[in-house]
C-alpha atoms as a PDB file:
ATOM      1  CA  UNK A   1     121.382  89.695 111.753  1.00  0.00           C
ATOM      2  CA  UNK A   2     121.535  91.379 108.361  1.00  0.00           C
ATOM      3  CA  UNK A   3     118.399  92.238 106.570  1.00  0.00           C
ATOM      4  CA  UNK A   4     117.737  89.187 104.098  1.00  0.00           C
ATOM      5  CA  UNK A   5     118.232  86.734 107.853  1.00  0.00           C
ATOM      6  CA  UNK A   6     115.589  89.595 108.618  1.00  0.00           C
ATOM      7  CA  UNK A   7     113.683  89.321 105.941  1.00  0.00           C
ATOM      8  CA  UNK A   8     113.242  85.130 105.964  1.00  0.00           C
ATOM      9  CA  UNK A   9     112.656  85.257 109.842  1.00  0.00           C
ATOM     10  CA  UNK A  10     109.705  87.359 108.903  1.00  0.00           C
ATOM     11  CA  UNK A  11     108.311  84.980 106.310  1.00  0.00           C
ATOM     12  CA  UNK A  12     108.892  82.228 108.334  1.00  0.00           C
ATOM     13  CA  UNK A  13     106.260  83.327 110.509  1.00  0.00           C
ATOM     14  CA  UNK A  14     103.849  83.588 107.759  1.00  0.00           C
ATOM     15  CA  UNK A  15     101.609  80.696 106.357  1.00  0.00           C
ATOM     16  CA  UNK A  16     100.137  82.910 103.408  1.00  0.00           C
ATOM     17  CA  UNK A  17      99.686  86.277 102.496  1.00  0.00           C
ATOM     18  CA  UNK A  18      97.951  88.841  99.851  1.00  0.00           C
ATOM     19  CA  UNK A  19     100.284  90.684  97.360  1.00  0.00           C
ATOM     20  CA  UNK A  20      99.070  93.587  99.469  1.00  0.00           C
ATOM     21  CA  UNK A  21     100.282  92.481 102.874  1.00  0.00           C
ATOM     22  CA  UNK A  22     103.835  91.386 100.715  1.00  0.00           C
ATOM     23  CA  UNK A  23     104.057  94.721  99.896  1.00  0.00           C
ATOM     24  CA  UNK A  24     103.679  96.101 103.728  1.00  0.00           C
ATOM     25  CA  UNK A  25     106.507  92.842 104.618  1.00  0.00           C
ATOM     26  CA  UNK A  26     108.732  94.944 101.528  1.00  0.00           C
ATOM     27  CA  UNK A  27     108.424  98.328 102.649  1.00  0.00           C
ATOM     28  CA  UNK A  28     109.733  97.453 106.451  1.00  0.00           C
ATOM     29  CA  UNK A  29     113.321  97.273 104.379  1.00  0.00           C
ATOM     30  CA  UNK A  30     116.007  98.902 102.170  1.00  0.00           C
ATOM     31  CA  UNK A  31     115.862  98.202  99.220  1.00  0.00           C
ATOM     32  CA  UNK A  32     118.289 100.451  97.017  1.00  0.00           C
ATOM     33  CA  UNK A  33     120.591  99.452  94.228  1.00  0.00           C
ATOM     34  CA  UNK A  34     123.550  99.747  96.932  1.00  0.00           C
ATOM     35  CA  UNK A  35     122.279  97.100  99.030  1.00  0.00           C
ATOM     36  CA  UNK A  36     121.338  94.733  96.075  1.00  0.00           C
ATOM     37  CA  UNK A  37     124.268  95.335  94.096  1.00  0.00           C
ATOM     38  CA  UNK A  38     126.040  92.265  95.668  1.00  0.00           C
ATOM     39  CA  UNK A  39     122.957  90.074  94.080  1.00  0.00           C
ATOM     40  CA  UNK A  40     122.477  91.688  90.745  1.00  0.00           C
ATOM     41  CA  UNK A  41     123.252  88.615  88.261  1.00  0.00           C
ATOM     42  CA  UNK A  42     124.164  89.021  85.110  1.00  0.00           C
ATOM     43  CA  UNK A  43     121.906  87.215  82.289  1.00  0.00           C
ATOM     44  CA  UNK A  44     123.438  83.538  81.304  1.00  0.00           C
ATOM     45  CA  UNK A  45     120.503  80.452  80.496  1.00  0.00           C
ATOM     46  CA  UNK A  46     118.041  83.284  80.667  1.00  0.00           C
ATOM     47  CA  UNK A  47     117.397  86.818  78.788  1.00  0.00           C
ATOM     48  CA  UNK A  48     117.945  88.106  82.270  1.00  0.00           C
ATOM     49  CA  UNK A  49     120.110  88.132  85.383  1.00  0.00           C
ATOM     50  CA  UNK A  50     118.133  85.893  88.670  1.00  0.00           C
ATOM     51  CA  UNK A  51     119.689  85.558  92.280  1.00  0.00           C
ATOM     52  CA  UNK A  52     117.406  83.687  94.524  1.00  0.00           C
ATOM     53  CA  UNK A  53     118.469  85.215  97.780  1.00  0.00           C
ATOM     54  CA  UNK A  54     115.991  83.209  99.862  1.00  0.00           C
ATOM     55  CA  UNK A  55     113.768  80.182  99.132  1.00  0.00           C
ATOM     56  CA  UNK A  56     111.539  77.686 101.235  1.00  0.00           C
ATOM     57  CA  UNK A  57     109.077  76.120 100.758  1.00  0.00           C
ATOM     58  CA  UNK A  58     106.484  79.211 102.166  1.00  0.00           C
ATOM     59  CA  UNK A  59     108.182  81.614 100.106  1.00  0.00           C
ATOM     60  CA  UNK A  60     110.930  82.533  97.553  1.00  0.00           C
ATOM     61  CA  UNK A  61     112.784  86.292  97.412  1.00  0.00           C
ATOM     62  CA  UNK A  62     114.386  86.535  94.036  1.00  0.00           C
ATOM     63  CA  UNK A  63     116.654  89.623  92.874  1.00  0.00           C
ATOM     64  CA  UNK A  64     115.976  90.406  88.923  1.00  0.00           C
ATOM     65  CA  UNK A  65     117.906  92.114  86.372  1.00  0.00           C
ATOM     66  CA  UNK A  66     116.700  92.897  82.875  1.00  0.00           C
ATOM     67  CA  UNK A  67     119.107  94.467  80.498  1.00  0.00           C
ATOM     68  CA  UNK A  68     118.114  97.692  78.445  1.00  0.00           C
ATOM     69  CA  UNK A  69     115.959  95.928  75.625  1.00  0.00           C
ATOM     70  CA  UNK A  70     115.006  93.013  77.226  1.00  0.00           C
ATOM     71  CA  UNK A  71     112.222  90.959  78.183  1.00  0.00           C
ATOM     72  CA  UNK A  72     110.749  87.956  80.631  1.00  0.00           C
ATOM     73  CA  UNK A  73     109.054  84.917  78.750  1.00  0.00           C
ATOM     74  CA  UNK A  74     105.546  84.950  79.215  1.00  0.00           C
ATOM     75  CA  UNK A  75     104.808  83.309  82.417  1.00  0.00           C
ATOM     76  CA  UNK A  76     102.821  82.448  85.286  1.00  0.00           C
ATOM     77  CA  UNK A  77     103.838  81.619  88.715  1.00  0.00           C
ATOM     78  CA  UNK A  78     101.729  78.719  89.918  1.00  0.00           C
ATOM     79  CA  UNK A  79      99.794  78.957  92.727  1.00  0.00           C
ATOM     80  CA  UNK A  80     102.027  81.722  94.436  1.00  0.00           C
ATOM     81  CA  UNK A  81     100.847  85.547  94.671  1.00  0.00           C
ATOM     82  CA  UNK A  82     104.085  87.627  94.433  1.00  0.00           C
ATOM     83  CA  UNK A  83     104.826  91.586  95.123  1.00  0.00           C
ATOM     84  CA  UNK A  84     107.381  93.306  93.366  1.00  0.00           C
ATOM     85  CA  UNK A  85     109.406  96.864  94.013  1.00  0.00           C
ATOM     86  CA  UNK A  86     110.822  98.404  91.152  1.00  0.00           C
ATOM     87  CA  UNK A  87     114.185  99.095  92.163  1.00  0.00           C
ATOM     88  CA  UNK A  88     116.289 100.998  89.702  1.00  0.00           C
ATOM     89  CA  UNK A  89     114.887 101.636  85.614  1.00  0.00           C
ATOM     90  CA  UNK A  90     111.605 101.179  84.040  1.00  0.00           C
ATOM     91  CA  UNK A  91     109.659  98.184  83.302  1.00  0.00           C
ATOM     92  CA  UNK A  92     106.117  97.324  81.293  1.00  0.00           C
ATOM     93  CA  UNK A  93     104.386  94.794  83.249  1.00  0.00           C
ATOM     94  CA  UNK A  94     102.531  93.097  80.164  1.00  0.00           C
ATOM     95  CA  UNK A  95      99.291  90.758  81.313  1.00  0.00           C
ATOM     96  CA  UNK A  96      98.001  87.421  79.061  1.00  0.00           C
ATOM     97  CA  UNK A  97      94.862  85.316  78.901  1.00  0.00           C
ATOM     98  CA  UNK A  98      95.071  82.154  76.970  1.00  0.00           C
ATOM     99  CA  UNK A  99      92.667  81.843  74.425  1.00  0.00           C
ATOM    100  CA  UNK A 100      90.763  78.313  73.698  1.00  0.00           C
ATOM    101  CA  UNK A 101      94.174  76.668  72.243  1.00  0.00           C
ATOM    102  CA  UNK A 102      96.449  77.466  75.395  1.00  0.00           C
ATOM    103  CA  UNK A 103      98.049  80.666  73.251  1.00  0.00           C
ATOM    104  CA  UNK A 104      98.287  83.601  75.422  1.00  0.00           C
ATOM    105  CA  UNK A 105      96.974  86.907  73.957  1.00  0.00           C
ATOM    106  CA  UNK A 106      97.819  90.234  75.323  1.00  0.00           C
ATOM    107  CA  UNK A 107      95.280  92.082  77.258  1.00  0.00           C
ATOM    108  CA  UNK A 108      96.645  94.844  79.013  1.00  0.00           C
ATOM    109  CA  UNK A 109     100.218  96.921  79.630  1.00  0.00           C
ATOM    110  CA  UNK A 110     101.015  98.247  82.700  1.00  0.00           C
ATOM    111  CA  UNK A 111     104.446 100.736  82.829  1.00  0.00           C
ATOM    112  CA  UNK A 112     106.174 100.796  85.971  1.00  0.00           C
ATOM    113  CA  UNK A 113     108.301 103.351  87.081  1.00  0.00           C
ATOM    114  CA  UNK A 114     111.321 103.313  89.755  1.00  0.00           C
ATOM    115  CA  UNK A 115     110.566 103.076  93.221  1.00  0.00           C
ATOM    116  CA  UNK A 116     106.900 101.341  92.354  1.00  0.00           C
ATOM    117  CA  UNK A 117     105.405  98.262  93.534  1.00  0.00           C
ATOM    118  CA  UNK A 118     103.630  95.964  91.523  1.00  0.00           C
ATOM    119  CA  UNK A 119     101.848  92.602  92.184  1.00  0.00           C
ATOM    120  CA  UNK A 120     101.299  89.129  90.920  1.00  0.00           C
ATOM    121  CA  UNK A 121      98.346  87.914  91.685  1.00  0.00           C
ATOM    122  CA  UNK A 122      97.378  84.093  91.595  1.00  0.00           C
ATOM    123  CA  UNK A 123      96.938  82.649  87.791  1.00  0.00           C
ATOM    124  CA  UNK A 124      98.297  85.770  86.772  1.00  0.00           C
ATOM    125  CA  UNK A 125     100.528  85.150  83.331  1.00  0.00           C
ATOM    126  CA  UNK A 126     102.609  87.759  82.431  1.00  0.00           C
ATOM    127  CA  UNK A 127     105.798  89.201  81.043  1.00  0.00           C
ATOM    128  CA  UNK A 128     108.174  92.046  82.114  1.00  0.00           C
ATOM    129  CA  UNK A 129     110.121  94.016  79.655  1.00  0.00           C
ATOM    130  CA  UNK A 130     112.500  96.541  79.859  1.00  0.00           C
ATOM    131  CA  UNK A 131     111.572  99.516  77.531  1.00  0.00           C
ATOM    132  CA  UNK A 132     114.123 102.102  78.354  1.00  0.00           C
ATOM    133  CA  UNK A 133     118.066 102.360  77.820  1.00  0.00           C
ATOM    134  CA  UNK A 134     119.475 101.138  81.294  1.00  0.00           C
ATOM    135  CA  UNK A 135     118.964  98.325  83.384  1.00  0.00           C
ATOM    136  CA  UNK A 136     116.041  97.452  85.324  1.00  0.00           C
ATOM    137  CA  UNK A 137     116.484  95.829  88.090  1.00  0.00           C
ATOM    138  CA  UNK A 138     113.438  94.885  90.826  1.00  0.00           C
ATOM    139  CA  UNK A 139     113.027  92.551  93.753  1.00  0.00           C
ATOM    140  CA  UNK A 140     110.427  89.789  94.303  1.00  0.00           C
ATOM    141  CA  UNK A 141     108.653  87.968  96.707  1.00  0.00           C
ATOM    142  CA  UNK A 142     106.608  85.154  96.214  1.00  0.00           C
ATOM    143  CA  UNK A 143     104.418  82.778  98.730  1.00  0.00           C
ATOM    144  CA  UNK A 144     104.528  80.125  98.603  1.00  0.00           C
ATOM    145  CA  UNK A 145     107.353  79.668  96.615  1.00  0.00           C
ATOM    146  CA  UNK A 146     106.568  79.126  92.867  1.00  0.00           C
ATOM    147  CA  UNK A 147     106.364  75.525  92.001  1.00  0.00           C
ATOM    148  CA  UNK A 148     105.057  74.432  88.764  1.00  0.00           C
ATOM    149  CA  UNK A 149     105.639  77.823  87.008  1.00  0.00           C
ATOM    150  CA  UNK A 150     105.032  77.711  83.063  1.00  0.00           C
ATOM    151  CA  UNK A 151     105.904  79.590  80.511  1.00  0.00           C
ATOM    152  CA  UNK A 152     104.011  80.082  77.067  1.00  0.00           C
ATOM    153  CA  UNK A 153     104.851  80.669  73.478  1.00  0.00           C
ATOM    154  CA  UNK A 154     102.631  82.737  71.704  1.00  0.00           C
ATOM    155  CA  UNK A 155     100.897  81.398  68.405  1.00  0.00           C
ATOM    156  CA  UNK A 156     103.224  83.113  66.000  1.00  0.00           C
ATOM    157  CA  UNK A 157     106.159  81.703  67.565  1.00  0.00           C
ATOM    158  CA  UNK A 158     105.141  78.325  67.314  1.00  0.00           C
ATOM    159  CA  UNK A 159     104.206  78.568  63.595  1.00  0.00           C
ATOM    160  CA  UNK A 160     107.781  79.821  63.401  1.00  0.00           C
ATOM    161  CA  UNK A 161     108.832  76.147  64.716  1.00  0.00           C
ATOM    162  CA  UNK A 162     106.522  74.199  62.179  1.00  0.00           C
ATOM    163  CA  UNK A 163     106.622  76.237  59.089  1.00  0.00           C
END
């Protein structure tokens, strides 16, 4: 059995779980840039690379990889809680609230360095850019798996589409 067989038999026996006990599931493997090289995706429909490696309905494991320069939309992830381990680069985990109008505002940056977990907790909305000169890349976990994700446009971009 390799380790992402492993890794769904374990979250197969799960029904729901904190970020926190996520984490604890992610640190019982190896995760290195050798053994997610295979998975790394280059970016195509999306500014960044995204290899689901396993997804049910109880959970979804997702490999990332933002370019030098780069960065997520802002998003949420539904109703799933997510952990995520910092893999290989740096990242600034940038957090949102939406103001009266549904425009998300930043409130907070959050720099995460290689070999660092980070979390997503439930109605968290986000975005994850890549400050420094390499590639980042990071795995995920999410339970359950995120359904209904959305992503948001801040104010001054859609003034850009009306003006």
């Amino acid at each position: 059995m390799n380790w992402i067989q492993r890794m769904e038999k374990e979250l197969s026996g799960l029904t729901q779980a904190s970020p926190k006990e996520l984490r604890v599931l992610l640190q019982g493997f190896e995760l290195s840039p050798e053994t997610l090289a295979p998975y790394i995706a280059e970016p195509h429909a999306l500014p960044y690379g995204r290899t689901s490696l396993i997804r049910t309905e109880q959970a979804e494991a997702v490999v990332i990889h933002l370019p030098a320069g780069k960065e997520t939309f802002i998003h949420d992830h539904g109703d799933a809680v997510g952990c995520m381990f910092l893999v290989e680069g740096t990242l600034t985990n940038r957090m949102f609230r939406l103001d009266l109008y549904g425009y998300p505002h930043l409130t907070g940056e959050v720099p995460v360095g290689e070999c660092s977990y980070f979390y997503a907790p439930k109605n968290q909305i986000h975005q994850l850019a890549n400050p420094g000169m390499a590639r980042a890349v990071s795995f995920h976990i999410y339970m359950p798996a995120p359904a209904q994700a959305r992503t948001y446009l801040p104010y001054e971009e859609v003034l850009d589409y009306v003006i």
